[in-house]
C-alpha atoms as a PDB file:
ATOM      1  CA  UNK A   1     -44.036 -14.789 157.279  1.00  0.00           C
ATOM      2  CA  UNK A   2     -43.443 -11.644 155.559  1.00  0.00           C
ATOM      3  CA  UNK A   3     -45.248 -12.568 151.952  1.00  0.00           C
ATOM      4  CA  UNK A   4     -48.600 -13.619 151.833  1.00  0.00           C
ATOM      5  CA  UNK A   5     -48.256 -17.792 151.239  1.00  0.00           C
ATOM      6  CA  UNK A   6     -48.931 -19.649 147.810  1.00  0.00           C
ATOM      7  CA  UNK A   7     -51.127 -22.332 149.844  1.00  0.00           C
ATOM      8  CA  UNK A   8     -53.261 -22.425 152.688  1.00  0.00           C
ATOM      9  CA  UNK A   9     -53.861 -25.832 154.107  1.00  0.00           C
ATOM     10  CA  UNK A  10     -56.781 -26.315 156.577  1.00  0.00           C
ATOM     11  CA  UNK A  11     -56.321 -29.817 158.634  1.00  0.00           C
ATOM     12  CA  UNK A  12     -59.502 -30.810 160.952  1.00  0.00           C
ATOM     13  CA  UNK A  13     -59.251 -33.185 163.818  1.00  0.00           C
ATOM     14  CA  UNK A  14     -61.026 -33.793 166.903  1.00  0.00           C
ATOM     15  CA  UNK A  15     -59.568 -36.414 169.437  1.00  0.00           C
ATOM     16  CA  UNK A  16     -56.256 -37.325 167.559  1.00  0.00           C
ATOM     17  CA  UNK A  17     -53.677 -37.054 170.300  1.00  0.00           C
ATOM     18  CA  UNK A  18     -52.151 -40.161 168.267  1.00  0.00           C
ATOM     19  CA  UNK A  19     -51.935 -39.287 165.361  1.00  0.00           C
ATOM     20  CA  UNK A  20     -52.299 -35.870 164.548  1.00  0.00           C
ATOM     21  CA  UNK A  21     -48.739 -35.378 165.632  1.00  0.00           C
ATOM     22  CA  UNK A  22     -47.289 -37.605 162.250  1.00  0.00           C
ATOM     23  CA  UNK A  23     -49.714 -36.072 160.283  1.00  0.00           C
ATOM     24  CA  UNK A  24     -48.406 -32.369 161.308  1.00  0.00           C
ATOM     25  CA  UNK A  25     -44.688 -33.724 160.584  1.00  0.00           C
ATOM     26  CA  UNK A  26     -45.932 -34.555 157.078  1.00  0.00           C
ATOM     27  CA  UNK A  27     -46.581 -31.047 156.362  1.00  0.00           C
ATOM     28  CA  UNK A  28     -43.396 -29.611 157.526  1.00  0.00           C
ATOM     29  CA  UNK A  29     -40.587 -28.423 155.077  1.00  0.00           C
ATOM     30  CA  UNK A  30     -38.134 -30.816 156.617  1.00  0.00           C
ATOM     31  CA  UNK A  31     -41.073 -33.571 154.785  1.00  0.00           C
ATOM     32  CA  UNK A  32     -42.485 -32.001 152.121  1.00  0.00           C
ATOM     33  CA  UNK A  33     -40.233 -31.704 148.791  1.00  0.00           C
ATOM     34  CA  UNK A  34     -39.604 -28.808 146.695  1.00  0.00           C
ATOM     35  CA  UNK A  35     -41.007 -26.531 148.889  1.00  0.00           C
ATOM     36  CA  UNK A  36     -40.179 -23.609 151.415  1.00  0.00           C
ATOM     37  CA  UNK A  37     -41.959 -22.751 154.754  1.00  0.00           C
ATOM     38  CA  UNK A  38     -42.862 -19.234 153.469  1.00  0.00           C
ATOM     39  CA  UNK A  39     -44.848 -20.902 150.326  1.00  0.00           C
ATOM     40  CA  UNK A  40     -47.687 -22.570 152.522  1.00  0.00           C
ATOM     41  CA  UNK A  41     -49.609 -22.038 155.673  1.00  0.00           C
ATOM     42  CA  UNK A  42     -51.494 -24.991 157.812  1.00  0.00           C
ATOM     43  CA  UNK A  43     -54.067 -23.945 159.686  1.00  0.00           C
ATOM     44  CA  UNK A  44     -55.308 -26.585 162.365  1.00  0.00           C
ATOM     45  CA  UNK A  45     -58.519 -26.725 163.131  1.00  0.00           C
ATOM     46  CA  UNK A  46     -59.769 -27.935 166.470  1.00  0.00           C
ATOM     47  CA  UNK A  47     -63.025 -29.676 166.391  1.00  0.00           C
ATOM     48  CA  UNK A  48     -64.116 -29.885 170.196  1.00  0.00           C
ATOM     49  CA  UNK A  49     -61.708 -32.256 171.142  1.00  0.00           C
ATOM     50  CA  UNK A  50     -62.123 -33.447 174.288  1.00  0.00           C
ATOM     51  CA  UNK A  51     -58.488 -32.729 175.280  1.00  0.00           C
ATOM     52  CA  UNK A  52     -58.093 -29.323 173.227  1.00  0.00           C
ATOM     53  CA  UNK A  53     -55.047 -29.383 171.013  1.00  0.00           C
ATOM     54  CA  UNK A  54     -52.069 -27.602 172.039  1.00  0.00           C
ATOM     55  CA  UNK A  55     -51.698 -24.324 170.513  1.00  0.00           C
ATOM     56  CA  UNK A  56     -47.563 -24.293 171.135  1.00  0.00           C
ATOM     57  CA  UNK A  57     -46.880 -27.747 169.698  1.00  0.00           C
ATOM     58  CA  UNK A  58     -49.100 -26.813 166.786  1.00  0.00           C
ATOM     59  CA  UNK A  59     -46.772 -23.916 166.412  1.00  0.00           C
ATOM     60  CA  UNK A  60     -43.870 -26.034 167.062  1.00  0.00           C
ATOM     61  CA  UNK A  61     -43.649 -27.948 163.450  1.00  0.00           C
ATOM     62  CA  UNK A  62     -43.158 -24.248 162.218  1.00  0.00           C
ATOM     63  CA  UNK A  63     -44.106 -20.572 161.991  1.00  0.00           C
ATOM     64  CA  UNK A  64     -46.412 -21.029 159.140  1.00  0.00           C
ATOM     65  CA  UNK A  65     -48.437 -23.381 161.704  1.00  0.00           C
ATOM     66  CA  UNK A  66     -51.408 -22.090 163.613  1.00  0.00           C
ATOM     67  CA  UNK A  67     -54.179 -23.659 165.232  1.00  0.00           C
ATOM     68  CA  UNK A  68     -58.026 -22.138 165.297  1.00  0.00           C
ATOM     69  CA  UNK A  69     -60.725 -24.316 168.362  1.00  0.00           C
ATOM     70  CA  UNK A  70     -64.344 -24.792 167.755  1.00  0.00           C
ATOM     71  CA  UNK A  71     -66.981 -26.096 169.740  1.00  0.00           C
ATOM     72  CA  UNK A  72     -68.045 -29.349 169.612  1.00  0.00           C
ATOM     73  CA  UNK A  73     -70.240 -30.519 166.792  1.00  0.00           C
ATOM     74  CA  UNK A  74     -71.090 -33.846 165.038  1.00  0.00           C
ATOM     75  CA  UNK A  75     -70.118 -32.706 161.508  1.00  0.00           C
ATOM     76  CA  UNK A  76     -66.470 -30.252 161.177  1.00  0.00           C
ATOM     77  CA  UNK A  77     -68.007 -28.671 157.705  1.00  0.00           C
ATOM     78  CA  UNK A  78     -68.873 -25.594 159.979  1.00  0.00           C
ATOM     79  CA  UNK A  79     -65.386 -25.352 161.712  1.00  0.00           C
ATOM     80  CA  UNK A  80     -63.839 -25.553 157.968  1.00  0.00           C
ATOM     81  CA  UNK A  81     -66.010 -23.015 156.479  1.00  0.00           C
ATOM     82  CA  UNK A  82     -64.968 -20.963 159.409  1.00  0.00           C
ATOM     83  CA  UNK A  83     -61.309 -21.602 159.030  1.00  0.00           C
ATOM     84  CA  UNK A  84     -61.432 -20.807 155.260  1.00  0.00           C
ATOM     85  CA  UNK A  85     -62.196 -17.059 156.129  1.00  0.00           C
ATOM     86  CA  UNK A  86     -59.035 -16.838 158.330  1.00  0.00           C
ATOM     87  CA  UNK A  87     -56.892 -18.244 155.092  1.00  0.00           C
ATOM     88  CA  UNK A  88     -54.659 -16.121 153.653  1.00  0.00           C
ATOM     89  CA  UNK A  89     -53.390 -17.568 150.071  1.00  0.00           C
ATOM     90  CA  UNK A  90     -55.016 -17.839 147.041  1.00  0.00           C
ATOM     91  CA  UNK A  91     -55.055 -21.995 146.827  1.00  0.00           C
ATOM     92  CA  UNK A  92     -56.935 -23.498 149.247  1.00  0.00           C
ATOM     93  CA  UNK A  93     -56.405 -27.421 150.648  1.00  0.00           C
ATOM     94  CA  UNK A  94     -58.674 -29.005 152.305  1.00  0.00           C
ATOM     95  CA  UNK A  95     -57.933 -32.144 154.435  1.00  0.00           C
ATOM     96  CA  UNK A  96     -60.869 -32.961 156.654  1.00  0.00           C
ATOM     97  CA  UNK A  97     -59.354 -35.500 158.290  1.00  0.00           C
ATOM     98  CA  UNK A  98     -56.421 -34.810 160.585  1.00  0.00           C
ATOM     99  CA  UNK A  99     -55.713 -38.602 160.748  1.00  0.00           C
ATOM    100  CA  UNK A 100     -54.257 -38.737 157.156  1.00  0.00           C
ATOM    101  CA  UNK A 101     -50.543 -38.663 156.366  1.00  0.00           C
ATOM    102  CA  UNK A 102     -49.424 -36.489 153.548  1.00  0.00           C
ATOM    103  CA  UNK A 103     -47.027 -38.103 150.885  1.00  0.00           C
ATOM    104  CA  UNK A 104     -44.288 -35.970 150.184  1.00  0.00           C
ATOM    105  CA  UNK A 105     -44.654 -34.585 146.822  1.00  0.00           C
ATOM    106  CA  UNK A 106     -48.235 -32.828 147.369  1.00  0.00           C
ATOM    107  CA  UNK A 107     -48.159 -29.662 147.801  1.00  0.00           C
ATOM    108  CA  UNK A 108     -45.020 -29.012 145.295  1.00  0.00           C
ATOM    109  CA  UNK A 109     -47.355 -31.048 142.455  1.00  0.00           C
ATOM    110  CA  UNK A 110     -50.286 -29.301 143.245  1.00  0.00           C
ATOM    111  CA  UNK A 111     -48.847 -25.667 142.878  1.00  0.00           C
ATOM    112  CA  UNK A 112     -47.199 -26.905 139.820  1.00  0.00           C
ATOM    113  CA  UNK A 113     -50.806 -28.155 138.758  1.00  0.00           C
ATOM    114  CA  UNK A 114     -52.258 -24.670 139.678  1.00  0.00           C
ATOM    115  CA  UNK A 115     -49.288 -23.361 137.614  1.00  0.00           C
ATOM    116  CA  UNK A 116     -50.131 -25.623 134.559  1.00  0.00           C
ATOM    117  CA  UNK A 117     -54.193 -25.838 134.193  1.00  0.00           C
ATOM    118  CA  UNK A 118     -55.104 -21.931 136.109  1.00  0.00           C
ATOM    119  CA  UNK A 119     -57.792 -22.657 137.724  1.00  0.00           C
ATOM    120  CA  UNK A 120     -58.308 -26.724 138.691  1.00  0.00           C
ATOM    121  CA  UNK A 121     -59.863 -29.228 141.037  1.00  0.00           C
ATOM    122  CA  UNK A 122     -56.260 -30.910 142.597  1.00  0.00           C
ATOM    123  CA  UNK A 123     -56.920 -34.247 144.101  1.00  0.00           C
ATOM    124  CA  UNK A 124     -55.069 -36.997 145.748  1.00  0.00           C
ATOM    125  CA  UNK A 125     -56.375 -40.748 146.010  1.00  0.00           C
ATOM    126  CA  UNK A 126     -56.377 -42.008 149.725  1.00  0.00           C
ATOM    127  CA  UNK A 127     -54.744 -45.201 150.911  1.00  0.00           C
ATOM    128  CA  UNK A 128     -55.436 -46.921 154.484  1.00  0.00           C
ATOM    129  CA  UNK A 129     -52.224 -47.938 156.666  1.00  0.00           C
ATOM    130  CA  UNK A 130     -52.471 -52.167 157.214  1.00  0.00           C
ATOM    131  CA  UNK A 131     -53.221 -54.841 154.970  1.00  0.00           C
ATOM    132  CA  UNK A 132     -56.432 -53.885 153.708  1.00  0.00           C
ATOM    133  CA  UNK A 133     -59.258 -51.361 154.095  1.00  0.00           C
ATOM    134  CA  UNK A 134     -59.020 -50.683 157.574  1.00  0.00           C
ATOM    135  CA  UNK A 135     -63.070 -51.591 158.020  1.00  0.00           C
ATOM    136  CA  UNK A 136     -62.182 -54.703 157.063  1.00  0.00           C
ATOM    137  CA  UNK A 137     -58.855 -55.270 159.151  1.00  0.00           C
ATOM    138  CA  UNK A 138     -60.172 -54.104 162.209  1.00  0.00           C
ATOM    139  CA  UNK A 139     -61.973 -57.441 162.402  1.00  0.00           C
ATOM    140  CA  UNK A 140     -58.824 -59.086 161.838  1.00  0.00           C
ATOM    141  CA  UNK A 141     -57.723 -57.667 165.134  1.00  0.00           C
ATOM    142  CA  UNK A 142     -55.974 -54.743 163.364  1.00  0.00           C
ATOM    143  CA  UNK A 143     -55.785 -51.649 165.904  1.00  0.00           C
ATOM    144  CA  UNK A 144     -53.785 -48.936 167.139  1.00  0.00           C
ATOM    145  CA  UNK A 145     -50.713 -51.040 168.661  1.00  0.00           C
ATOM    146  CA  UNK A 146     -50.600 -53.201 165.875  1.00  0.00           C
ATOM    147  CA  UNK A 147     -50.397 -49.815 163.458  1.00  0.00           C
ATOM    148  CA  UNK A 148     -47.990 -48.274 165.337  1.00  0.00           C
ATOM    149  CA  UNK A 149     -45.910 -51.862 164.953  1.00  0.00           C
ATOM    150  CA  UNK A 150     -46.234 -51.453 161.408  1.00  0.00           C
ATOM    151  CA  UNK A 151     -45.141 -48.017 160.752  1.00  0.00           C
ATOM    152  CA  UNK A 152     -41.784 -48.774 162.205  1.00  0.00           C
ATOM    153  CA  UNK A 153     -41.077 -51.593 159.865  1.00  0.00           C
ATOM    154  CA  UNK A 154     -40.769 -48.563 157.415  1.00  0.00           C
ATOM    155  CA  UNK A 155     -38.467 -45.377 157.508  1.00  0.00           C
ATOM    156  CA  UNK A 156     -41.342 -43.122 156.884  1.00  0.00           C
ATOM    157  CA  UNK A 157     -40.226 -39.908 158.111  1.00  0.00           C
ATOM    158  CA  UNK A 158     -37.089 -39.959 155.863  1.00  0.00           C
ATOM    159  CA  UNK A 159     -38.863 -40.779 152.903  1.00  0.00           C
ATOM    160  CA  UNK A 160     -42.783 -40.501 152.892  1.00  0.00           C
ATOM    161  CA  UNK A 161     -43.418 -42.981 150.006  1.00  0.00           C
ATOM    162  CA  UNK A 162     -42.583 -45.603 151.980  1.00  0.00           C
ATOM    163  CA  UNK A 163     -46.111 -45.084 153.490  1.00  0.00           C
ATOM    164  CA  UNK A 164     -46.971 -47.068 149.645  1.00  0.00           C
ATOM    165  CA  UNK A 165     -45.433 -49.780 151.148  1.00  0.00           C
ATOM    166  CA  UNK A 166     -47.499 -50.577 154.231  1.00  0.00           C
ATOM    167  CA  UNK A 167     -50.691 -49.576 153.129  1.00  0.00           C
ATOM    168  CA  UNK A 168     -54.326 -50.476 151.062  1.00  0.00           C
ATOM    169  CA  UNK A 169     -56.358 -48.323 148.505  1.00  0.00           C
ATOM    170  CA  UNK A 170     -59.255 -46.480 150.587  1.00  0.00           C
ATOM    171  CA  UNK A 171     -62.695 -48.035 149.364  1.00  0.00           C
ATOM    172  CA  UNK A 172     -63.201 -44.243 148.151  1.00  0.00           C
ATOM    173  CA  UNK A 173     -60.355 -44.768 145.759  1.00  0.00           C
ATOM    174  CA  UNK A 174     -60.401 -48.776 145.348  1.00  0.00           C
ATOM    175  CA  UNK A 175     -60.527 -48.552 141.630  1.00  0.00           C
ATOM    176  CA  UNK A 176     -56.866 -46.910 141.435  1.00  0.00           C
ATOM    177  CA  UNK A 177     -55.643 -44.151 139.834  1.00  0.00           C
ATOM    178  CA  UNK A 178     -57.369 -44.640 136.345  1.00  0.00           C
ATOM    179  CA  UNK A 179     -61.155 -44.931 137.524  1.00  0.00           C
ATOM    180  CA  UNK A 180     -63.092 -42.726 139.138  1.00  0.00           C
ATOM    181  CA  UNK A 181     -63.175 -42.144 142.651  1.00  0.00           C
ATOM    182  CA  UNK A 182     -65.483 -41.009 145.157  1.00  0.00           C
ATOM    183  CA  UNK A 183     -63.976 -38.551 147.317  1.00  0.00           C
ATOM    184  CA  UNK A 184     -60.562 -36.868 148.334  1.00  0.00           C
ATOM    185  CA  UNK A 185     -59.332 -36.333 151.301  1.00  0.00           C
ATOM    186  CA  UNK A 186     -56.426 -33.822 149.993  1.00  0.00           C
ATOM    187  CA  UNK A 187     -58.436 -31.520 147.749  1.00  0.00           C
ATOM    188  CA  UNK A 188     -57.407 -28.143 146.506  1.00  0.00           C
ATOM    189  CA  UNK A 189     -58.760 -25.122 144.287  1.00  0.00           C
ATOM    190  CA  UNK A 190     -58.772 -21.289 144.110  1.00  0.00           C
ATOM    191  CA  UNK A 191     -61.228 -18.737 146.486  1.00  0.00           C
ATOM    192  CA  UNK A 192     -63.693 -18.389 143.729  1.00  0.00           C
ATOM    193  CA  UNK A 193     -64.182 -21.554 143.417  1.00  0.00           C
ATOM    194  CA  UNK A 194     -64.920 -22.129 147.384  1.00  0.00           C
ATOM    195  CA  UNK A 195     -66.692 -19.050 147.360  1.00  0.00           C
ATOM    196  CA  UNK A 196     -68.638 -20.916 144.270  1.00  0.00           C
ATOM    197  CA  UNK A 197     -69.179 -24.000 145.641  1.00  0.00           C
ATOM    198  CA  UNK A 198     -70.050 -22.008 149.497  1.00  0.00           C
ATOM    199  CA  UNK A 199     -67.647 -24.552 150.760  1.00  0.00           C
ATOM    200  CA  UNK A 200     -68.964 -27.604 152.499  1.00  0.00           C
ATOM    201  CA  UNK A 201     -72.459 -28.402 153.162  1.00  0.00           C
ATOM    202  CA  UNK A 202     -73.195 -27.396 156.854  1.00  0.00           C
ATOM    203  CA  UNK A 203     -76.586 -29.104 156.370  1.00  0.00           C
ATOM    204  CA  UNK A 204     -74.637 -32.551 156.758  1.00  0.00           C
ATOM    205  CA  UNK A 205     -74.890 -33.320 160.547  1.00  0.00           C
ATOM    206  CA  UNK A 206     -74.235 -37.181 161.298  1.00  0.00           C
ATOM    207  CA  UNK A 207     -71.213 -38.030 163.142  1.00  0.00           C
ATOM    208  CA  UNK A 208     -68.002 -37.264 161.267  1.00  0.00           C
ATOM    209  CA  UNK A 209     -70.082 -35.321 158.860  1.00  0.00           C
ATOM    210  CA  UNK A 210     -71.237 -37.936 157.137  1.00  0.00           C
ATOM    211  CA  UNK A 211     -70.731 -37.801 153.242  1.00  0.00           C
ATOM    212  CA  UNK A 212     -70.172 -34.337 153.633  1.00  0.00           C
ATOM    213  CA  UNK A 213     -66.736 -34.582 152.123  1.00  0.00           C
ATOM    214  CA  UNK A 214     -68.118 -36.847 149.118  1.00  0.00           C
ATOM    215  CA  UNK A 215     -70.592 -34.280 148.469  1.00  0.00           C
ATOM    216  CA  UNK A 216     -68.155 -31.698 148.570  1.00  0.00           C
ATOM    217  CA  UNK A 217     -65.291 -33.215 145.994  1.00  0.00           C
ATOM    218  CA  UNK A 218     -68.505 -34.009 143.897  1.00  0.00           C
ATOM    219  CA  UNK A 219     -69.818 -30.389 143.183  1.00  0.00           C
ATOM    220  CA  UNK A 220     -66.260 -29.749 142.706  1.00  0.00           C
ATOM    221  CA  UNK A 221     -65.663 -31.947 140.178  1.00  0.00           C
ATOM    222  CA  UNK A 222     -68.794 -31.457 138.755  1.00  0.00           C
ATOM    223  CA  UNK A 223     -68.889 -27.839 138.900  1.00  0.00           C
ATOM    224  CA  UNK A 224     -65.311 -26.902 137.849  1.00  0.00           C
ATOM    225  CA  UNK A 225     -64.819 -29.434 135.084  1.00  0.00           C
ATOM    226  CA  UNK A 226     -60.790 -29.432 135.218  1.00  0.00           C
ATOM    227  CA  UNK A 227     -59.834 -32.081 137.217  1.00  0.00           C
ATOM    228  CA  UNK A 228     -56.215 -32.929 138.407  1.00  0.00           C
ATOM    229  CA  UNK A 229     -55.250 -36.011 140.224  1.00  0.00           C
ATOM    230  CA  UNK A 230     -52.203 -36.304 141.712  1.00  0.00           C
ATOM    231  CA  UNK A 231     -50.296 -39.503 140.400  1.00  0.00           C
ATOM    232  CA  UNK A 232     -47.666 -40.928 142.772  1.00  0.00           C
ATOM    233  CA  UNK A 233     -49.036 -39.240 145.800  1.00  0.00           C
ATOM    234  CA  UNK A 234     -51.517 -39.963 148.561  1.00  0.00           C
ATOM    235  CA  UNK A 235     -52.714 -39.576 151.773  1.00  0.00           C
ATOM    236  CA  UNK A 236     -52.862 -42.569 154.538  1.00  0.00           C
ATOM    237  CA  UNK A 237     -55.103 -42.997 156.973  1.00  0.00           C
ATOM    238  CA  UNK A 238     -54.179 -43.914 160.828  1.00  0.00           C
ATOM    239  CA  UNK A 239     -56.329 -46.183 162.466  1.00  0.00           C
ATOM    240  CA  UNK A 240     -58.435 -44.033 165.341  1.00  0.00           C
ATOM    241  CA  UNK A 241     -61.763 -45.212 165.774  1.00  0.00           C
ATOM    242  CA  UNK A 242     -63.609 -42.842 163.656  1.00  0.00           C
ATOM    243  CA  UNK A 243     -66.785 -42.458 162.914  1.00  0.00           C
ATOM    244  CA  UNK A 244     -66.466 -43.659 159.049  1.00  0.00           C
ATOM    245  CA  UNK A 245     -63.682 -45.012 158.521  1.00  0.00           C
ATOM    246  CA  UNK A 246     -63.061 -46.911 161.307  1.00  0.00           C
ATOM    247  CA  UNK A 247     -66.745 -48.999 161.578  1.00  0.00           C
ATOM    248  CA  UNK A 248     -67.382 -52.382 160.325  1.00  0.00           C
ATOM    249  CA  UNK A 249     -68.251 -52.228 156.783  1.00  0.00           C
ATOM    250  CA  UNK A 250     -71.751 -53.204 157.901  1.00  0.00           C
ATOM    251  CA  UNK A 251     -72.637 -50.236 160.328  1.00  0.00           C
ATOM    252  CA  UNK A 252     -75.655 -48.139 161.184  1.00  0.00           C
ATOM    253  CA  UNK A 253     -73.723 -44.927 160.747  1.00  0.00           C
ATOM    254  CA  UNK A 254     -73.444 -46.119 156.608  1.00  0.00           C
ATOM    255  CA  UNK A 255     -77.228 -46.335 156.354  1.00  0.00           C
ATOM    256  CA  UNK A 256     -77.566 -42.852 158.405  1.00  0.00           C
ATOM    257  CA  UNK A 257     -75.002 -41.542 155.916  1.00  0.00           C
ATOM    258  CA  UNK A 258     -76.552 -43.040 152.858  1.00  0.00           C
ATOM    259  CA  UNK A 259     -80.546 -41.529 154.176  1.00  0.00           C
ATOM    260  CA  UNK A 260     -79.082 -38.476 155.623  1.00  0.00           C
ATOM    261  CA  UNK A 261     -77.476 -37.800 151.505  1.00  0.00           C
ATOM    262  CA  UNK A 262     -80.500 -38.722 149.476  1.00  0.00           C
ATOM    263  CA  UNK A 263     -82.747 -36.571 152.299  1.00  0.00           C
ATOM    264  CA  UNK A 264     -79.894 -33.393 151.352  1.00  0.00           C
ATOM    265  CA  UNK A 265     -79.858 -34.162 147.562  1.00  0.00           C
ATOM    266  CA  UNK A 266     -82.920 -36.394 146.513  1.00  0.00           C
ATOM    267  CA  UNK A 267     -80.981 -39.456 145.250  1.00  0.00           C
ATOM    268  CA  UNK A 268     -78.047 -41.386 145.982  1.00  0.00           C
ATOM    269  CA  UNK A 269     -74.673 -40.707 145.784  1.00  0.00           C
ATOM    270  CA  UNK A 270     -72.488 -41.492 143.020  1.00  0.00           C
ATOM    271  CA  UNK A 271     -68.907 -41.265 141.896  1.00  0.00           C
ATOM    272  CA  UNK A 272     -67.922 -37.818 139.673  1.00  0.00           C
ATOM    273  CA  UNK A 273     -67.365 -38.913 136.178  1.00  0.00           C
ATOM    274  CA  UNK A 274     -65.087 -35.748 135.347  1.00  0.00           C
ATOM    275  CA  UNK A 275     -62.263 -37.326 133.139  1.00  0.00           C
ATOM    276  CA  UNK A 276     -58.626 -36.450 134.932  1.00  0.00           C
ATOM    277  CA  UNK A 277     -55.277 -34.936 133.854  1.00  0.00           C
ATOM    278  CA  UNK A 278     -52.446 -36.569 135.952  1.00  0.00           C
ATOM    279  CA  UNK A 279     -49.684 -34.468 137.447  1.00  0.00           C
ATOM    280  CA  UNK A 280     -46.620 -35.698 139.643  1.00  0.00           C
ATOM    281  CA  UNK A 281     -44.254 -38.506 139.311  1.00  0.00           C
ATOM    282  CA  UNK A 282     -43.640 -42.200 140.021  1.00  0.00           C
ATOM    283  CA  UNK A 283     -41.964 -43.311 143.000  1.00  0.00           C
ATOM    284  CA  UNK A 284     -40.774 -46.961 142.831  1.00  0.00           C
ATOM    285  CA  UNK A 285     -42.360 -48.015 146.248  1.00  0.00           C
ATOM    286  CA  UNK A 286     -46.572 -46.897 144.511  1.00  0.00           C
ATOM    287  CA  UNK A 287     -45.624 -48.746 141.195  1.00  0.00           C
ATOM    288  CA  UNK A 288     -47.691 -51.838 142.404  1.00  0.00           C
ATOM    289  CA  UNK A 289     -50.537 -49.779 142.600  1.00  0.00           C
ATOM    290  CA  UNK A 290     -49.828 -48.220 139.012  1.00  0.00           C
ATOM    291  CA  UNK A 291     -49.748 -51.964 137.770  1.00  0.00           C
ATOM    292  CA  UNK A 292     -53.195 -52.977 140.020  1.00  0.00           C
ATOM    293  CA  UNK A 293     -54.415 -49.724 138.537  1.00  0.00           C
ATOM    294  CA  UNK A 294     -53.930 -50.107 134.879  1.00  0.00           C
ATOM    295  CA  UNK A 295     -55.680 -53.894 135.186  1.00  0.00           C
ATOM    296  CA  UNK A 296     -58.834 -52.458 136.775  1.00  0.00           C
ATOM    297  CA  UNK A 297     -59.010 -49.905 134.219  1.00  0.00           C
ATOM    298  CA  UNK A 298     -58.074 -52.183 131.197  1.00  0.00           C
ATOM    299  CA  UNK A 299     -61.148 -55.064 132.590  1.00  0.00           C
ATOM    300  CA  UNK A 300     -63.430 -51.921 132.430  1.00  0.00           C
ATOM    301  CA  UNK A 301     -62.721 -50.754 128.852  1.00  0.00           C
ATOM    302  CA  UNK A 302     -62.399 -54.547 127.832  1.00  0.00           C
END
């Protein structure tokens, strides 16, 4: 690229032969609407995975792809960090979880967000793929065959939003689009800002990082005051055994995350209450949720 790009995106993974692949095409050009391969950059970070990823079909979904490899380490808040000072726009995304498909309309609505408010917090809410949260699924005998089943019952890769169709709010965003919600796996903001917030916690160290992300989208929030949600867009998560997401809902990693957050930061966590402007647009297949969204927020106020 010959002009410095509009948007960096930093993608972690570690161990995602699966399904980092359909998360990568969800960040091509060919996917993403409204926008041109010299606007962005997505910068893959490698996380120790046993089988490193492969630097040439990183670079395969396009020339604003690269991919940066890290050692090993129970949390990737470190390998991020790192990343960030190898970005090259002035918007930064962070997606710490290479498992998550991208709806199509993100990174067009967040620049136009950027272009609209100066100097935001952009979020997206999180869905799981299958019937319900995937903790709860998996003992339903929901898995990786079963997933892969599923997403060809929809034409995904021609239009994104059909991802609305197969899929289940995240626990982190079960409240909809009109409550608050606890974390976001799609979250953007200018250099100062991650310069301001010194990016994500390194002292979070249980597996998967813990609540390092919830910590992170919290100070944001918190910090920043403007915050932008996304409405009509998402990110999905594949089922692949991870070290949050994919447990039973009762789990000894959720108490280690729970003790490991109120040893960092001396209470418990809790959702940001930082009220929301909404940016984007409606596509007909994420209207249920728009419907389930405006009831949880209407038996709140009632």
């Amino acid at each position: 690229m010959n002009n410095k790009p509009r948007i960096s995106i930093i993608l972690a993974a570690r161990n995602m032969e699966r399904e980092l692949p359909r998360t990568l095409h969800t960040l091509t050009p060919a996917y993403q609407s409204g926008i041109e391969e010299s606007d962005y950059e997505v910068i893959v970070v490698d996380c120790g995975s046993t089988v490193p990823i492969d630097r040439e079909a990183v670079r395969g979904y396009g020339m604003n792809f690269q991919l940066l490899r890290f050692e090993d380490s129970p949390s990737p808040a470190r390998a991020i960090n790192q990343a960030f000072q190898r970005c090259s726009a002035e918007i930064i995304m962070v997606c710490i979880d290479g498992a998550r498909m991208l709806s199509p309309g993100i990174l067009r609505f967040t620049l136009e967000a950027f272009r609209a408010r100066g100097n935001p917090i952009v979020a997206t809410l999180a869905w799981h793929l299958g019937p319900k949260v995937q903790m709860v699924s998996l003992l339903e005998g929901y898995d990786q065959a079963a997933e892969d089943l599923l997403l060809g019952t929809v034409d995904w890769r021609r239009n994104g939003y059909e991802l609305f169709r197969i899929s289940a709010l995240a626990g982190s965003s079960s409240q909809g689009w009109f409550m608050p919600i606890g974390e976001s796996n799609c979250i953007a903001m200018r250099r100062e800002w991650y310069h301001r917030l010194g990016g994500l916690d390194e002292r979070f160290q249980t597996p998967g990082g813990g609540f390092v992300n919830l910590d992170f989208y919290k100070r944001a929030c918190e910090e920043n005051g403007d915050l932008v949600i996304l409405l009509g867009e998402g990110t999905f998560h594949q089922f692949h055994g991870g070290a949050a997401t994919n447990k039973p809902l009762v789990h000894p990693h959720r108490e280690l995350f729970g003790q490991e957050y109120r040893d960092l930061k001396g209470c418990d966590f809790f959702c940001p209450l930082t009220p929301s402007t909404y940016i984007g647009a409606m596509p007909p297949q994420a209207l249920p949720f728009v419907a389930a969204s405006t009831s949880m927020a209407m038996s709140v106020q009632a």
